[in-house]
Protein backbone atom coordinates (compact mmCIF):
# COMPACT_ATOMS: atom_id res chain seq x y z
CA UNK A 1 -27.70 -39.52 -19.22
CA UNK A 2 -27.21 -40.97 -22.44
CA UNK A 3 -27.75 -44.95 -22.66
CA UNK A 4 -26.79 -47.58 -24.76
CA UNK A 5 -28.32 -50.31 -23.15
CA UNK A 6 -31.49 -52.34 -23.97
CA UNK A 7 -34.59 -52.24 -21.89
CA UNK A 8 -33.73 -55.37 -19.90
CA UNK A 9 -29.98 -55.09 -19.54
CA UNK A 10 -27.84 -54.82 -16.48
CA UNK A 11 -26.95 -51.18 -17.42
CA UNK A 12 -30.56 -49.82 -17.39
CA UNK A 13 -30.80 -51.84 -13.99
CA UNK A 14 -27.89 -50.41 -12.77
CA UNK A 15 -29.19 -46.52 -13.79
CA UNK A 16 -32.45 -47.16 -12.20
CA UNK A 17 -30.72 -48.02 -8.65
CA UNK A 18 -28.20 -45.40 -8.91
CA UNK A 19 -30.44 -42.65 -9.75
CA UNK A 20 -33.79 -41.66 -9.20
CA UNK A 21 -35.86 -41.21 -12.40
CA UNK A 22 -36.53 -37.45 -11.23
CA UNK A 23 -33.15 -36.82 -10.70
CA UNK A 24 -32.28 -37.23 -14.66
CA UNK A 25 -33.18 -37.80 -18.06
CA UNK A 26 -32.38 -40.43 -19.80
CA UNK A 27 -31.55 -41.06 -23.28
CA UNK A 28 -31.73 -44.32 -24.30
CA UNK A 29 -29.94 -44.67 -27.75
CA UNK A 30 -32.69 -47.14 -28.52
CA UNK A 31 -35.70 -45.08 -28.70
CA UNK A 32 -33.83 -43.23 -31.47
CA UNK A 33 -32.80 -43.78 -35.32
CA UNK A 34 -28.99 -42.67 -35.30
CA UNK A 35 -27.85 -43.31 -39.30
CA UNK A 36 -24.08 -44.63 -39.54
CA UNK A 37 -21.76 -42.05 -39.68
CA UNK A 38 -21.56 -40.33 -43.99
CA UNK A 39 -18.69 -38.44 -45.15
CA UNK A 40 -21.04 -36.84 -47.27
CA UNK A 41 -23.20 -34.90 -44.00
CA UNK A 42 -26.18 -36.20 -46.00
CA UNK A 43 -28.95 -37.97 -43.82
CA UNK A 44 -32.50 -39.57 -44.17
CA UNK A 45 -35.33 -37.47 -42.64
CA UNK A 46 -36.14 -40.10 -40.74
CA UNK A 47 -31.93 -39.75 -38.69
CA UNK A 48 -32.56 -38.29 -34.88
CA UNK A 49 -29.11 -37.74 -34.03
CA UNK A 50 -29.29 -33.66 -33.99
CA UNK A 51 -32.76 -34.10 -31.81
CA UNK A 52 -30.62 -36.30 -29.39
CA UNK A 53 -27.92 -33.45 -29.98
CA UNK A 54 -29.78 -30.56 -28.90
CA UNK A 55 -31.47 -32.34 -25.84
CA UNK A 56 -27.92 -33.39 -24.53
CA UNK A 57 -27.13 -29.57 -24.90
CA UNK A 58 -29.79 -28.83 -22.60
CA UNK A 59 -27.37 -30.52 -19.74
CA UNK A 60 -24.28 -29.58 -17.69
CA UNK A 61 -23.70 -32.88 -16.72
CA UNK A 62 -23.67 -35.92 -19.78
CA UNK A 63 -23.24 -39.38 -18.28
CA UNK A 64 -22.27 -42.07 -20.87
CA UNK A 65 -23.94 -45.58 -19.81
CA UNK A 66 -23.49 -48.04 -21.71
CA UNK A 67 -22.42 -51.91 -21.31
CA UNK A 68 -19.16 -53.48 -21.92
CA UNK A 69 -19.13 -55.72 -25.07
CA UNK A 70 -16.05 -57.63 -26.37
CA UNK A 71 -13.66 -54.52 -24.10
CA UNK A 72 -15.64 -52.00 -25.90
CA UNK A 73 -18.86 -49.87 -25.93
CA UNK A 74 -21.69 -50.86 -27.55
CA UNK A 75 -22.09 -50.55 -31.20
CA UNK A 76 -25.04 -47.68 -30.25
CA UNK A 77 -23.19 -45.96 -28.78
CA UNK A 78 -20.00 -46.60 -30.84
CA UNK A 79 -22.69 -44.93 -33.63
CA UNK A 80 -23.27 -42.30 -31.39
CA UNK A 81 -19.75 -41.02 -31.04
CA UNK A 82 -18.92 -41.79 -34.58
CA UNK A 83 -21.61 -39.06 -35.20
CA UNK A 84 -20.11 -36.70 -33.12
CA UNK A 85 -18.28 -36.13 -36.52
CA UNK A 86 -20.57 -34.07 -37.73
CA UNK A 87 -20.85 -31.65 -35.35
CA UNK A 88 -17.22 -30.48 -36.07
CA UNK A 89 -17.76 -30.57 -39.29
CA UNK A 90 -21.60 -30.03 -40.85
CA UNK A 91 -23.22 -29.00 -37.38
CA UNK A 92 -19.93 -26.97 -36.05
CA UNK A 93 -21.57 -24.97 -33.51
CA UNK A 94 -23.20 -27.48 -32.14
CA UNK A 95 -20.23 -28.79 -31.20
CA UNK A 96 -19.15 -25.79 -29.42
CA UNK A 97 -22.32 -25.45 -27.29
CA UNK A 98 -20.62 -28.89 -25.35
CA UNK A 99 -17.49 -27.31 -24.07
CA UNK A 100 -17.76 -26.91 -20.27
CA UNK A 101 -19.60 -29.71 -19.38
CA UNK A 102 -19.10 -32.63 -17.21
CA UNK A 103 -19.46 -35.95 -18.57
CA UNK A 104 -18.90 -38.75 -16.76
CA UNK A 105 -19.12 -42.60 -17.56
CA UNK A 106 -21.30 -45.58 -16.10
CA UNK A 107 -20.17 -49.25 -17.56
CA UNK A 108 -21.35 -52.84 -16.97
CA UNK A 109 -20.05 -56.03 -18.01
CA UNK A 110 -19.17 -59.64 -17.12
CA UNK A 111 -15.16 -59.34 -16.17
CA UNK A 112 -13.84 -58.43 -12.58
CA UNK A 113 -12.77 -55.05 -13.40
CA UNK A 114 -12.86 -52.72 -16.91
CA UNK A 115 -10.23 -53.59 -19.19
CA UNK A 116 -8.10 -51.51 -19.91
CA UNK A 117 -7.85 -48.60 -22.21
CA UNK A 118 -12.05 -48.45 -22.42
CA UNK A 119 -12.23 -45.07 -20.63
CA UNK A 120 -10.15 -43.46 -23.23
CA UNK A 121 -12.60 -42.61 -26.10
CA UNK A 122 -14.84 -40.99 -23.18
CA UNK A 123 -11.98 -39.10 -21.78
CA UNK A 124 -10.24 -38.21 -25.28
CA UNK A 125 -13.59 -37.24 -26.52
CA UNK A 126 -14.66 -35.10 -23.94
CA UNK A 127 -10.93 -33.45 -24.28
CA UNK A 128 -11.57 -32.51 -27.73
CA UNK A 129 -14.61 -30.76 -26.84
CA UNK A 130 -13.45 -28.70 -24.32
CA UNK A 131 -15.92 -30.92 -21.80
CA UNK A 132 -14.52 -32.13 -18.49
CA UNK A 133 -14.21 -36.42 -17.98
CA UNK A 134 -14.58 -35.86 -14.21
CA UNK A 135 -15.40 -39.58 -12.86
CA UNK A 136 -16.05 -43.31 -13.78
CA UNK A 137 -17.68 -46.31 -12.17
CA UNK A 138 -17.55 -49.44 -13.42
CA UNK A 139 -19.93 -52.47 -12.11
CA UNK A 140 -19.63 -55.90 -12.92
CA UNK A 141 -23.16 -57.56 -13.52
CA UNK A 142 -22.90 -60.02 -10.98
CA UNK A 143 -22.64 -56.85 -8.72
CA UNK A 144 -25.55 -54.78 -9.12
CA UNK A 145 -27.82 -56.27 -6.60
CA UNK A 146 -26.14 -54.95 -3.28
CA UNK A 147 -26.36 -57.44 -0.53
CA UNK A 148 -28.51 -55.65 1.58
CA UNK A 149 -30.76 -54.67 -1.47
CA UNK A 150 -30.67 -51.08 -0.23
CA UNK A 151 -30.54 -48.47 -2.61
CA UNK A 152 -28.90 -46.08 -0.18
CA UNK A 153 -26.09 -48.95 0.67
CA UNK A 154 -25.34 -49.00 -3.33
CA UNK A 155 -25.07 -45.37 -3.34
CA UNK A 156 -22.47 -45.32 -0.31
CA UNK A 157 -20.84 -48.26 -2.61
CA UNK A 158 -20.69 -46.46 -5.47
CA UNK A 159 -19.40 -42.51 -4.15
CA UNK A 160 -16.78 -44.56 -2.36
CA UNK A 161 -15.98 -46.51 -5.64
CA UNK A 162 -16.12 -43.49 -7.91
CA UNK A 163 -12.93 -42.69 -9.81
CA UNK A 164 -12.34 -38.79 -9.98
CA UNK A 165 -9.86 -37.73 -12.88
């Protein structure tokens, strides 16, 4: 799972009652120095994007997490897929190591319902690669603690809530 969300955020709550830590591996965007995208392929030593790269490559499944800010990703993970640039161009078979997997996308913000359009850089993306956009879920904040504070009640929530391209 890759994550764009801070530490404390509804998102990172959200992962945590959704899915048991040995279940996946996160990879939260902020334990990592991504550079801004450079036409010129040229990056500090110090730029982790091709680390994060080859550990996402490791995966069959790649769920996107990230929080809903001003009807868009974050700006990490904006960065992120900005990035994915050079892996069609500098990094090219990198690139083609993605196609056939399954990504799917996990969102949390403050409105009712995702606005619309958001979905489409996930699903376009994935596209491009030759990787399959198979579901979304989409949880307002206010909605993360379940009623019944049951993680097995969120769970039912959720499958029943999924959206399956």
């Amino acid at each position: 799972m890759l994550s764009s969300a801070r530490r404390e955020s509804d998102t990172k709550k959200l992962v945590e009652v959704l899915f048991p830590k040995t279940t996946i591996k996160v990879l939260d965007l902020l334990d990592y120095h991504i550079c801004l995208y450079r036409y010129s392929g040229h990056y500090p030593a110090a730029d982790q994007f091709l680390e994060v790269m080859e550990k996402i490559l490791l995966h069959k499944q790649v769920v996107f997490a990230t929080p809903v800010y001003w009807y868009a990703m974050s700006g990490l993970m904006k960065i992120f897929f900005d990035r994915l640039t050079d892996i069609v161009t500098v990094q090219i078979s990198l690139g083609s190591q993605l196609a056939g997997k399954k990504t799917f996308l996990l969102a949390v913000g403050s409105d009712e319902e995702l606005s619309p359009g958001f979905e489409k850089p996930f699903e376009l993306t994935s596209d491009y690669f030759g990787m399959t956009y198979t579901a979304s879920y989409y949880c307002p904040s206010n909605a993360i603690h379940v009623q019944s504070g049951s993680r097995e009640d969120f769970l039912k929530a959720f499958n029943s809530k999924l959206y399956y391209i």
